[in-house]
N, C-alpha and C. Protein backbone atom coordinates (compact mmCIF):
# COMPACT_ATOMS: atom_id res chain seq x y z
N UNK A 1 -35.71 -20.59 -4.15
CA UNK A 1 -34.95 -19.73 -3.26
C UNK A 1 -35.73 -18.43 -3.06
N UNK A 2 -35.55 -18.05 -2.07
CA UNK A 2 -36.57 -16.61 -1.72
C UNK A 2 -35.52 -15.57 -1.73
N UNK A 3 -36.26 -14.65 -1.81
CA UNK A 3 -35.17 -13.10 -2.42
C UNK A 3 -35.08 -12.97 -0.83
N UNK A 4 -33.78 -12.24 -1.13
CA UNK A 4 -33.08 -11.55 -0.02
C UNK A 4 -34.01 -10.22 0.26
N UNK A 5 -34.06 -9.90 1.78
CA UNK A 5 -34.65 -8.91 2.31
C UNK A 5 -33.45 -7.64 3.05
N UNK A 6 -34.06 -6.24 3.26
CA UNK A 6 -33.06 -5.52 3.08
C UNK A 6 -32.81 -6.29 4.98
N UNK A 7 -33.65 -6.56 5.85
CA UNK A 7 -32.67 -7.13 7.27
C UNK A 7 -32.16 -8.20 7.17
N UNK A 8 -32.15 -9.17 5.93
CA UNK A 8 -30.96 -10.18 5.78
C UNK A 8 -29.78 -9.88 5.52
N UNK A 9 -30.20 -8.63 4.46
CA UNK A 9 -28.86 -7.94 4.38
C UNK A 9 -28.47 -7.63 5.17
N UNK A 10 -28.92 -6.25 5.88
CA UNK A 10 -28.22 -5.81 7.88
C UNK A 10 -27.81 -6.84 8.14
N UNK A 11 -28.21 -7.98 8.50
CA UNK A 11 -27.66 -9.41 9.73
C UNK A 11 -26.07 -9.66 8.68
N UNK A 12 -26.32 -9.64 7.54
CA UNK A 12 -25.27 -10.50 6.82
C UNK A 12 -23.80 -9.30 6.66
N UNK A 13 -24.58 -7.85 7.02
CA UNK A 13 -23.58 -6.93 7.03
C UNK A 13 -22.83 -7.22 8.41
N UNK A 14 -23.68 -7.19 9.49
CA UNK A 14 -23.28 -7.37 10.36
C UNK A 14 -22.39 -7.99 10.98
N UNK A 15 -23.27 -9.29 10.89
CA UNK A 15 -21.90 -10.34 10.71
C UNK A 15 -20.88 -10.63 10.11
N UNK A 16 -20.27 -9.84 8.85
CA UNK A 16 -19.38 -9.43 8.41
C UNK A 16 -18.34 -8.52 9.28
N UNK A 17 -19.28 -7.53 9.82
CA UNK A 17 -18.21 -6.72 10.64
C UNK A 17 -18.19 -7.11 11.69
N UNK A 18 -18.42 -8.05 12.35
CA UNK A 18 -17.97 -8.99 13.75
C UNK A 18 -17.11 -9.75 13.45
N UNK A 19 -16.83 -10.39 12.19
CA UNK A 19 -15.84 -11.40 11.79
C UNK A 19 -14.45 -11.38 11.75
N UNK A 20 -13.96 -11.99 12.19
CA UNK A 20 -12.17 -11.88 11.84
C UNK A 20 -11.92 -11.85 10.43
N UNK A 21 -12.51 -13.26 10.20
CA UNK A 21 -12.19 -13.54 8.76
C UNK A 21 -13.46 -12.75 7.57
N UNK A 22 -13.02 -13.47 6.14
CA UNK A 22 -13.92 -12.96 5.21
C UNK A 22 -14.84 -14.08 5.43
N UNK A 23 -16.34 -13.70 6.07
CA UNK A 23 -17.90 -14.52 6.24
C UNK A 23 -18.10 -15.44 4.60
N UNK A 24 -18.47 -16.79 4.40
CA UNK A 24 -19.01 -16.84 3.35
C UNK A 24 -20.48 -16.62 3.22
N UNK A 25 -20.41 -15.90 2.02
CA UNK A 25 -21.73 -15.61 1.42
C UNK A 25 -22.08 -16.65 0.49
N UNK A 26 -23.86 -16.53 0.45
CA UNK A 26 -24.71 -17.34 0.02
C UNK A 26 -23.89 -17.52 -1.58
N UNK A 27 -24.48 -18.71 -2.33
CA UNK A 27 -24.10 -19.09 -3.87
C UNK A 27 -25.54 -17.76 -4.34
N UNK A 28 -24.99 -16.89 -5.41
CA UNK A 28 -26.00 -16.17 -5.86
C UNK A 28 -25.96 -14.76 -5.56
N UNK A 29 -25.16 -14.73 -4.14
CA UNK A 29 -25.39 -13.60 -3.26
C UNK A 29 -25.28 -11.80 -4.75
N UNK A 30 -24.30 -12.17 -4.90
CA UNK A 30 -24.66 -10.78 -5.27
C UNK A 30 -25.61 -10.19 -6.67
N UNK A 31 -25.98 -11.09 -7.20
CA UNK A 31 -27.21 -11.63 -8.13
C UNK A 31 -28.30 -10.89 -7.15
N UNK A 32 -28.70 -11.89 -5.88
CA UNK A 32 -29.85 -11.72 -4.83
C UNK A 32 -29.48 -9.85 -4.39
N UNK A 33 -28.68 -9.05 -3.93
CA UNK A 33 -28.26 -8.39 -4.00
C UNK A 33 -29.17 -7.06 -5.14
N UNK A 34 -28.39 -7.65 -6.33
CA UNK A 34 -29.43 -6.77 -7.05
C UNK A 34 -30.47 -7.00 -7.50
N UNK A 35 -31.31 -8.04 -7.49
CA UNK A 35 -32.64 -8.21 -7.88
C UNK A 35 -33.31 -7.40 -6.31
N UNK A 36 -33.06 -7.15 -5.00
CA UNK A 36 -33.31 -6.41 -4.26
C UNK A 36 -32.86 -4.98 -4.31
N UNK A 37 -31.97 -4.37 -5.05
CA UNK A 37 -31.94 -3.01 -5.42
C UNK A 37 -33.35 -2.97 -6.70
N UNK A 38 -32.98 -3.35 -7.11
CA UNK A 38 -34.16 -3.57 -8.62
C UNK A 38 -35.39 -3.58 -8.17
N UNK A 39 -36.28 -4.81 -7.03
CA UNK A 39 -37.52 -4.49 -6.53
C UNK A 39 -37.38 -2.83 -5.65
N UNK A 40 -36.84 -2.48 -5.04
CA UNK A 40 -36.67 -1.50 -4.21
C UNK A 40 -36.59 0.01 -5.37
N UNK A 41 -36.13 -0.11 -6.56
CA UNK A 41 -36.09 1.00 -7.18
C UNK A 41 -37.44 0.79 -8.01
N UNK A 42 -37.96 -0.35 -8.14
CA UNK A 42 -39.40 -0.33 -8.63
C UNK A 42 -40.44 -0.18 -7.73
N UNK A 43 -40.40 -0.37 -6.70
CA UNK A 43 -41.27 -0.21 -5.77
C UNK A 43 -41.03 1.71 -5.81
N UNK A 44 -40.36 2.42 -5.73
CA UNK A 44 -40.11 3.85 -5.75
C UNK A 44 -40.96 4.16 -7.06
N UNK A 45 -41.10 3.91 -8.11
CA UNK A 45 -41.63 3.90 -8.99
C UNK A 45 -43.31 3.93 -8.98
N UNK A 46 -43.49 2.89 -8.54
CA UNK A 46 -45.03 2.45 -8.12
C UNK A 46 -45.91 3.10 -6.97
N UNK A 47 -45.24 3.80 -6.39
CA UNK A 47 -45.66 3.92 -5.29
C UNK A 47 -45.31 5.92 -4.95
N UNK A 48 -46.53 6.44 -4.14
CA UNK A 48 -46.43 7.63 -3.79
C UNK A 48 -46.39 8.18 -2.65
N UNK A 49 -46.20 8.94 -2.19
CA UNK A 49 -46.35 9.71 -0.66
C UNK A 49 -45.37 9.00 0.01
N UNK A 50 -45.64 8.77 1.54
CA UNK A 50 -45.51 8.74 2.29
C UNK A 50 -44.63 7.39 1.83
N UNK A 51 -45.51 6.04 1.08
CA UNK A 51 -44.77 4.70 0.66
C UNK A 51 -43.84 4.54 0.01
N UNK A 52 -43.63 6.09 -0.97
CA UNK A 52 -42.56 6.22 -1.78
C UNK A 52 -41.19 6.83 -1.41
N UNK A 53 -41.68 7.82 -0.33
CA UNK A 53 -40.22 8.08 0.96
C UNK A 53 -39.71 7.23 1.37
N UNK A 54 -40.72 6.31 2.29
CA UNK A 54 -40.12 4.87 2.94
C UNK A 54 -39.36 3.88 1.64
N UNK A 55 -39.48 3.84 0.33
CA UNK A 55 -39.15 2.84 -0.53
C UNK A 55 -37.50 3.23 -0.54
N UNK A 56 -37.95 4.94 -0.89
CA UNK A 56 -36.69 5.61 -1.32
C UNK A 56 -35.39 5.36 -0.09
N UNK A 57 -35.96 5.17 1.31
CA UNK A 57 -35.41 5.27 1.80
C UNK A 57 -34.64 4.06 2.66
N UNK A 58 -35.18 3.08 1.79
CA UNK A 58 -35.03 1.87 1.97
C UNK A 58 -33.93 1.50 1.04
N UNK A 59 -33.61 1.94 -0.27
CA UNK A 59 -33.21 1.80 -1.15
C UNK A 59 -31.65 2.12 -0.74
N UNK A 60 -31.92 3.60 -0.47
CA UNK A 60 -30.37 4.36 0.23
C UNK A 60 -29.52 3.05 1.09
N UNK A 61 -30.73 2.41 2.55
CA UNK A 61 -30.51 2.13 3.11
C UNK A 61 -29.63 0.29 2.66
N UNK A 62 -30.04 0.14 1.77
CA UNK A 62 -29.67 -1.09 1.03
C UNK A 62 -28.45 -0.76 0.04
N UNK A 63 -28.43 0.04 -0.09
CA UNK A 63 -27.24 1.05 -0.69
C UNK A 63 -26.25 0.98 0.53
N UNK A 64 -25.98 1.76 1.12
CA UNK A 64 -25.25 1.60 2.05
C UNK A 64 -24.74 0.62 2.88
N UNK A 65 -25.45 -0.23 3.03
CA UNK A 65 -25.08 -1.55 3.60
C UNK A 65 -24.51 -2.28 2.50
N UNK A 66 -24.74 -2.54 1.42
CA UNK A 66 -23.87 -3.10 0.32
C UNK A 66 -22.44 -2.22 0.23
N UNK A 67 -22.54 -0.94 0.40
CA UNK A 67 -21.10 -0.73 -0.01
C UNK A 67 -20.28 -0.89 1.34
N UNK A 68 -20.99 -1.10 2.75
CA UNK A 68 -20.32 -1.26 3.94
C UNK A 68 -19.67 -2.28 3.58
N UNK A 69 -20.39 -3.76 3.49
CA UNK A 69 -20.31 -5.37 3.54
C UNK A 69 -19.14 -5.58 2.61
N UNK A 70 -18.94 -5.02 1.12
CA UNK A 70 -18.02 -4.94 0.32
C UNK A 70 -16.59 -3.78 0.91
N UNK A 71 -16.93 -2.99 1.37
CA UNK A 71 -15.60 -2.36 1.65
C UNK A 71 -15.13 -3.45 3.11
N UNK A 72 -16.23 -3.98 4.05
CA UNK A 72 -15.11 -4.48 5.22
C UNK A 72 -15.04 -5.85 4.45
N UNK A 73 -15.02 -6.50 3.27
CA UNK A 73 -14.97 -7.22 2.93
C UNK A 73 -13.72 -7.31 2.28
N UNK A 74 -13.72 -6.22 1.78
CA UNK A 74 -12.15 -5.38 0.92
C UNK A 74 -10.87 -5.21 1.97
N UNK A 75 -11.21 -4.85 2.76
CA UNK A 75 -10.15 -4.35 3.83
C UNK A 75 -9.32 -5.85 4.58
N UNK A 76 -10.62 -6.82 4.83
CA UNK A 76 -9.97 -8.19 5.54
C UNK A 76 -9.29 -8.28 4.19
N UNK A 77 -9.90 -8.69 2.94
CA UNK A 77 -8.89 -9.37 1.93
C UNK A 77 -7.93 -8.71 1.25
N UNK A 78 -7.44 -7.41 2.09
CA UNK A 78 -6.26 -6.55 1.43
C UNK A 78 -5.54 -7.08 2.30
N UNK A 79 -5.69 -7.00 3.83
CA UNK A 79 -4.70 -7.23 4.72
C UNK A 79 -4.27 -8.59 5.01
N UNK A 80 -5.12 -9.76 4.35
CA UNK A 80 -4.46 -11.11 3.96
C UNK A 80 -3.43 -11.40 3.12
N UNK A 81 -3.96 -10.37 1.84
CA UNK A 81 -2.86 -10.56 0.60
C UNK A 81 -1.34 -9.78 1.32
N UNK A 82 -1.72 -8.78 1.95
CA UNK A 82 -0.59 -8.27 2.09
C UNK A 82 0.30 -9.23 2.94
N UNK A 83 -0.25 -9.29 3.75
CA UNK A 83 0.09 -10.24 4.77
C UNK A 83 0.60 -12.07 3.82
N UNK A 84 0.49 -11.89 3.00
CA UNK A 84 0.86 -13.33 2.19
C UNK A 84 -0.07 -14.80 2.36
N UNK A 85 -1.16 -14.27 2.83
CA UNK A 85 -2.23 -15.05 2.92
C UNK A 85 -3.41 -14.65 1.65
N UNK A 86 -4.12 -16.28 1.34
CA UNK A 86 -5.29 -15.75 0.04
C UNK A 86 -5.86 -15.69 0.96
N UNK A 87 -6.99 -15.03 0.97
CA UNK A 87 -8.38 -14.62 1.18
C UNK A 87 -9.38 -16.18 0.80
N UNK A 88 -9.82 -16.23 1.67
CA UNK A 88 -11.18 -17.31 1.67
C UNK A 88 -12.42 -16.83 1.19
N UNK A 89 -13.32 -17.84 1.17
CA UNK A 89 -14.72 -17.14 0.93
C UNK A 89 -14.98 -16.04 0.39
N UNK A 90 -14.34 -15.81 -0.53
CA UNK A 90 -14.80 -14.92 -1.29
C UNK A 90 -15.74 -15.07 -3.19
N UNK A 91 -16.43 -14.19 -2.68
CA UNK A 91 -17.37 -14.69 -4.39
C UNK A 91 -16.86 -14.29 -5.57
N UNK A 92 -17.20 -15.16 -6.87
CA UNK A 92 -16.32 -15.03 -7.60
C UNK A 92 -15.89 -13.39 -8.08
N UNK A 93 -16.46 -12.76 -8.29
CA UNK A 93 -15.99 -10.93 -8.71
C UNK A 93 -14.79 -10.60 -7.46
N UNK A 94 -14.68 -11.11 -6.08
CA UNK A 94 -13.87 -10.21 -5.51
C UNK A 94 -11.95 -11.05 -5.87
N UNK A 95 -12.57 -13.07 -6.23
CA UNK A 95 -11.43 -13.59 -6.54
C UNK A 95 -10.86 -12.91 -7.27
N UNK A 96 -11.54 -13.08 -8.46
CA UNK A 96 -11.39 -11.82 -9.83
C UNK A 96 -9.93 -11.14 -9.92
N UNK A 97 -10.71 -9.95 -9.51
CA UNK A 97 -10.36 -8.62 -8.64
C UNK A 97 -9.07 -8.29 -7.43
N UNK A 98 -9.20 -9.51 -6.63
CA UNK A 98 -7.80 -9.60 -5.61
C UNK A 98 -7.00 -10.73 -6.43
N UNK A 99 -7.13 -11.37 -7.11
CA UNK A 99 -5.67 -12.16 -7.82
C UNK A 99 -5.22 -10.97 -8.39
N UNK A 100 -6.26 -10.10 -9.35
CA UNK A 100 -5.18 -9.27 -9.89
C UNK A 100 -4.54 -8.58 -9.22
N UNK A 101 -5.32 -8.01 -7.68
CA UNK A 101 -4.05 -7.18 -6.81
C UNK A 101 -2.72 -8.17 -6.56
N UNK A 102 -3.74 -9.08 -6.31
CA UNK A 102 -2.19 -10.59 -5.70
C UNK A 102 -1.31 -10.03 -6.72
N UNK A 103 -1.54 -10.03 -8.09
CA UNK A 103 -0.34 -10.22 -9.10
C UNK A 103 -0.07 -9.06 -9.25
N UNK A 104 -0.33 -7.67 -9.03
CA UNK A 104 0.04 -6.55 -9.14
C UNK A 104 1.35 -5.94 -8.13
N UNK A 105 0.57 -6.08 -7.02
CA UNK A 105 1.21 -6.10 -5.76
C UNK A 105 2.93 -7.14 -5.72
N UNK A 106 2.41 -8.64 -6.23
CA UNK A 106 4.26 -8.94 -6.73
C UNK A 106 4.73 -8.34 -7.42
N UNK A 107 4.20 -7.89 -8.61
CA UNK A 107 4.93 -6.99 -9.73
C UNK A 107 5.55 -6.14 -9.12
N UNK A 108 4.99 -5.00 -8.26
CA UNK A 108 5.62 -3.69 -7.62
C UNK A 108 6.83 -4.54 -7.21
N UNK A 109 6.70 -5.62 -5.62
CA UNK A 109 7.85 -5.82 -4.97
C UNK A 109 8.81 -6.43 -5.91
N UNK A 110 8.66 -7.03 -7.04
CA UNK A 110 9.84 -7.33 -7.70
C UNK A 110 10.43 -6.60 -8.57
N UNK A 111 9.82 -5.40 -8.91
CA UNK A 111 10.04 -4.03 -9.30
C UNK A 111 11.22 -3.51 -8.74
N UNK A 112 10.55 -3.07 -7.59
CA UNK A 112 11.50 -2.24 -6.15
C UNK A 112 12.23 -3.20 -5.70
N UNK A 113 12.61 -4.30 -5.71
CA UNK A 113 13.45 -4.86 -5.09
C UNK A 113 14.72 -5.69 -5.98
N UNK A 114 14.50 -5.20 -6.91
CA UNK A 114 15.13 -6.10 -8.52
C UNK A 114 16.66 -5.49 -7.72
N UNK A 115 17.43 -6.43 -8.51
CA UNK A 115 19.12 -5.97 -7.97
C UNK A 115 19.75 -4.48 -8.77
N UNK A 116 19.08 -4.91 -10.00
CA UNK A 116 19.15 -3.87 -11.26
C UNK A 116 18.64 -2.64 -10.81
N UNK A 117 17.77 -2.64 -10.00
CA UNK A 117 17.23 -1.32 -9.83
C UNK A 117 17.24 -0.72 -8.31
N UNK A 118 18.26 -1.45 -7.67
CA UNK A 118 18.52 -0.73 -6.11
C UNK A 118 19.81 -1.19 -5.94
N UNK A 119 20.52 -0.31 -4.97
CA UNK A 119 21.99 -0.29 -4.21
C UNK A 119 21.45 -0.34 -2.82
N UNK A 120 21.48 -1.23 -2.00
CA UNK A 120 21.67 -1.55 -0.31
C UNK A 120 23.38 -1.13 -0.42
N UNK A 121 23.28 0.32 0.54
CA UNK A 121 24.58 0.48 0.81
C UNK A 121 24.41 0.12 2.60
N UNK A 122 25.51 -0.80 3.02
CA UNK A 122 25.34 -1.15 3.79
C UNK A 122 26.84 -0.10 4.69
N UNK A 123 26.69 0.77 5.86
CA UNK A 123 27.39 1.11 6.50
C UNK A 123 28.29 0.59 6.86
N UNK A 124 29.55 1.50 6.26
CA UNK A 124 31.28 0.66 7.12
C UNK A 124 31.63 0.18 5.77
N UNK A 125 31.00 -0.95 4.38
CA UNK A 125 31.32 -1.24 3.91
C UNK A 125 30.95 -0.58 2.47
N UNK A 126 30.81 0.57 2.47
CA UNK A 126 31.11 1.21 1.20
C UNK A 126 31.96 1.62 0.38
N UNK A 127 32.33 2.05 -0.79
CA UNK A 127 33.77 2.11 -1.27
C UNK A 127 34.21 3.24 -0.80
N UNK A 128 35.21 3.52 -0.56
CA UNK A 128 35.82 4.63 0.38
C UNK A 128 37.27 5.30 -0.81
N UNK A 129 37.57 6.39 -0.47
CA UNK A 129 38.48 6.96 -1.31
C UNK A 129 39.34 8.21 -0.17
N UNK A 130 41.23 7.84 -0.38
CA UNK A 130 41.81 8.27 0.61
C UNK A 130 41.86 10.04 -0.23
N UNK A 131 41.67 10.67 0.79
CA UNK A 131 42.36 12.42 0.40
C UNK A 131 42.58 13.01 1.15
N UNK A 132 43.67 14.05 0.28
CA UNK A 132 44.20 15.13 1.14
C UNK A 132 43.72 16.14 1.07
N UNK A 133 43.52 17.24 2.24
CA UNK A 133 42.79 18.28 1.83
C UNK A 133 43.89 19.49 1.52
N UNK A 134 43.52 20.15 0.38
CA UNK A 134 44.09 21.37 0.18
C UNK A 134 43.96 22.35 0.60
N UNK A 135 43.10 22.67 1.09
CA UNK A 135 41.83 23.99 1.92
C UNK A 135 41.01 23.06 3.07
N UNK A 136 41.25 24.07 4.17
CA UNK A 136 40.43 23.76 5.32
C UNK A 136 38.70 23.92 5.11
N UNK A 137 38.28 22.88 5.94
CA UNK A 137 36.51 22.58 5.64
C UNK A 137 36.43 23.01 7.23
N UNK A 138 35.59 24.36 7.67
CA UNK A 138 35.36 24.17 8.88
C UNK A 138 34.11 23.40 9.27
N UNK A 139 33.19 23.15 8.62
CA UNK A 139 32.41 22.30 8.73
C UNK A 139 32.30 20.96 8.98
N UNK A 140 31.39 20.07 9.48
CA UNK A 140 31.64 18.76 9.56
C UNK A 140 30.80 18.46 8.06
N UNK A 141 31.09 17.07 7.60
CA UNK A 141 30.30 16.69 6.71
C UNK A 141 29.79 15.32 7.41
N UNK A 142 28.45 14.89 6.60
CA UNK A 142 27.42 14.05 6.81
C UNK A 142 28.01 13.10 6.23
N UNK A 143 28.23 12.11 5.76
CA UNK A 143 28.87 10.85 5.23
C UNK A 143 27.51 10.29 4.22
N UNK A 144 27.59 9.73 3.07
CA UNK A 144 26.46 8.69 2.46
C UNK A 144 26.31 7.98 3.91
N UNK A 145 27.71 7.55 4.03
CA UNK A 145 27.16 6.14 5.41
C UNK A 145 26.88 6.76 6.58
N UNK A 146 26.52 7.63 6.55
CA UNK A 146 25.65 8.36 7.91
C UNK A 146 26.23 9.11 9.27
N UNK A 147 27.65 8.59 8.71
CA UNK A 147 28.76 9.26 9.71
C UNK A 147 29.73 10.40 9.71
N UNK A 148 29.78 11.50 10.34
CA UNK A 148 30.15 12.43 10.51
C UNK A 148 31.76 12.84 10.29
N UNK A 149 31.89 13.39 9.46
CA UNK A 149 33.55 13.55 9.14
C UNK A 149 34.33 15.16 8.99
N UNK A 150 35.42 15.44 9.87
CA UNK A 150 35.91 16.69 9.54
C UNK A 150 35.15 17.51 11.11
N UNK A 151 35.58 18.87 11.23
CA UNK A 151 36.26 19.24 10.10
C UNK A 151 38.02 19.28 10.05
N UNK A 152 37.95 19.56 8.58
CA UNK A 152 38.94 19.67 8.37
C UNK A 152 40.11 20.46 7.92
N UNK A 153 41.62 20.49 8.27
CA UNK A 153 43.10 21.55 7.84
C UNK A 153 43.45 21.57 6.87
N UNK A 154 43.70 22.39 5.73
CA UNK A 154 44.56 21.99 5.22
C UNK A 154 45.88 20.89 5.04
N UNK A 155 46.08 19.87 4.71
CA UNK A 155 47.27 18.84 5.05
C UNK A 155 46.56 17.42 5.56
N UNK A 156 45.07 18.09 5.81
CA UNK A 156 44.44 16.30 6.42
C UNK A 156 44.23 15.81 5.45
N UNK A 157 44.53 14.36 5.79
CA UNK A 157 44.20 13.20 5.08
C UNK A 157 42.58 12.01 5.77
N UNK A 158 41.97 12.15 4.94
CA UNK A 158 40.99 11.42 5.56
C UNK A 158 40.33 10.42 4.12
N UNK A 159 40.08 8.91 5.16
CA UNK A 159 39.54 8.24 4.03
C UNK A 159 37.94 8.40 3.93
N UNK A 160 37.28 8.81 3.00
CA UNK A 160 36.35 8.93 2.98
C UNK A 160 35.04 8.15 2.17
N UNK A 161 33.58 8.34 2.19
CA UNK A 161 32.92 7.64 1.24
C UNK A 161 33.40 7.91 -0.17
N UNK A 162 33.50 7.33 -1.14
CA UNK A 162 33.61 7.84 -2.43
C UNK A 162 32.83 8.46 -3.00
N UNK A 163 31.47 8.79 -2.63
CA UNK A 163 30.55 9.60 -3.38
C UNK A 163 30.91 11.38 -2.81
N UNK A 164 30.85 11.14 -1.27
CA UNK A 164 31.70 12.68 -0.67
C UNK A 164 32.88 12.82 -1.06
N UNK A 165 33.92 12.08 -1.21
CA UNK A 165 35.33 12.22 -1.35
C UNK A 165 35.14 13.03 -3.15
N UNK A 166 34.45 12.22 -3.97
CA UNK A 166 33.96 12.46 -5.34
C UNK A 166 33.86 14.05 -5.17
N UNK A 167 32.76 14.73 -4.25
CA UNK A 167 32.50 16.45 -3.87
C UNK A 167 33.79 17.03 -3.74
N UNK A 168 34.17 16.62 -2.20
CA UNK A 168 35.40 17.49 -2.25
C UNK A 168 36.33 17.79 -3.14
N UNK A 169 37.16 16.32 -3.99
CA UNK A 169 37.53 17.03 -5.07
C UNK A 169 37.28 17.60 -6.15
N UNK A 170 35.88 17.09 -6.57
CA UNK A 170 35.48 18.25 -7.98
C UNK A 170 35.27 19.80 -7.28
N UNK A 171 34.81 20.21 -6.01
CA UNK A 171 35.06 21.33 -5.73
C UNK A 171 36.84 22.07 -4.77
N UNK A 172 37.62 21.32 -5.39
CA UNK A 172 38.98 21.62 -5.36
C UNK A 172 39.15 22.05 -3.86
N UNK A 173 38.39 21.11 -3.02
CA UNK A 173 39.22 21.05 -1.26
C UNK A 173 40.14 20.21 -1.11
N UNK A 174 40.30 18.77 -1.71
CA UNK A 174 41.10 18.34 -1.73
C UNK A 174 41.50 17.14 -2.85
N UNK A 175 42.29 16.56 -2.75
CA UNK A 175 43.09 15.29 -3.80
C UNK A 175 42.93 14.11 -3.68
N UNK A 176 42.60 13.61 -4.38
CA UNK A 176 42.82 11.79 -4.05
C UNK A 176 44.02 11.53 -4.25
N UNK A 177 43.97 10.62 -2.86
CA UNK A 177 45.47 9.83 -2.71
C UNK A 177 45.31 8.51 -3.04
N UNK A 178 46.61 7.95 -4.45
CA UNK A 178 46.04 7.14 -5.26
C UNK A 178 47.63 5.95 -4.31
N UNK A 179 47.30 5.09 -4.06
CA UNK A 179 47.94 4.04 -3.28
C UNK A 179 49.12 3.55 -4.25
N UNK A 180 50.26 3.68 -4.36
CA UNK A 180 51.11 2.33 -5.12
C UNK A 180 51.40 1.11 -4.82
């Protein structure tokens, strides 16, 4: 097998970022990869003037295109997983690496979405609590369920969310009216 050159790399970057999908890469690839950083930082070594700018600057340049090829490489196989698709063609370090997001990423949503650990209050059907007011509210109030209530007279009766109804009476506007 012949070592990778830094314009196989360009073409293979390239064609990476033309791709929809994740491109497969060669068996070896990122092995070949660094045995071409490695000649390229030895060649800087060996070499002076004018040959040792161009090495150096070859090196950068092989630098950069590796972390291009790997980040648009990163980005298709984030937006698969997210999207609930695996990722293809990918070499073994990035499988690695995105199962564990795969399995991280469920962890969170079954985290945040556990029954234990969230209330979906769904509007209209929240628990509601009847009261009377003792003191006028000239204000309107905001509702948990998003709807606007009051204001209100002294003598009104309004059924309300139970978490607001809960306010008004610990701050003594008005009473719960308890049903027989």
């Amino acid at each position: 097998m012949k070592d990778l050159t830094l314009d196989e790399l360009a073409e293979i970057c390239k064609r990476e970022m033309n791709s929809k999908d994740v491109e497969k890469l060669a068996d070896g690839f990122v092995q070949d990869v660094c045995k071409l950083l490695e000649k390229l930082k030895m060649e800087i070594q060996q070499k002076s003037g004018l040959e040792k700018a161009l090495a150096e600057r070859q090196l950068s340049e092989a630098i950069r295109l590796t972390e291009l090829l790997f980040s648009v490489r990163t980005t298709k196989a984030i937006i698969l997983i997210l999207t609930g698709r695996a990722p293809q063609n990918l070499v073994e370090i990035e499988r690695e690496k995105f199962s564990e997001v795969n399995r991280l990423l469920a962890e969170i949503r079954r985290s945040l979405v556990s029954e234990e650990k969230i209330t979906i209050k769904i509007p209209g059907a929240c628990v509601r609590r009847l009261v009377v007011f003792r003191l006028g509210i000239s204000q309107k109030i905001v509702g948990v369920d998003g709807k606007i209530y009051g204001p209100f007279d002294a003598g009104d009766i309004a059924n309300l969310p139970a978490e607001n109804a809960e306010l008004v009476i610990k701050h003594r506007f008005a009473e719960e009216i308890h049903p027989s």
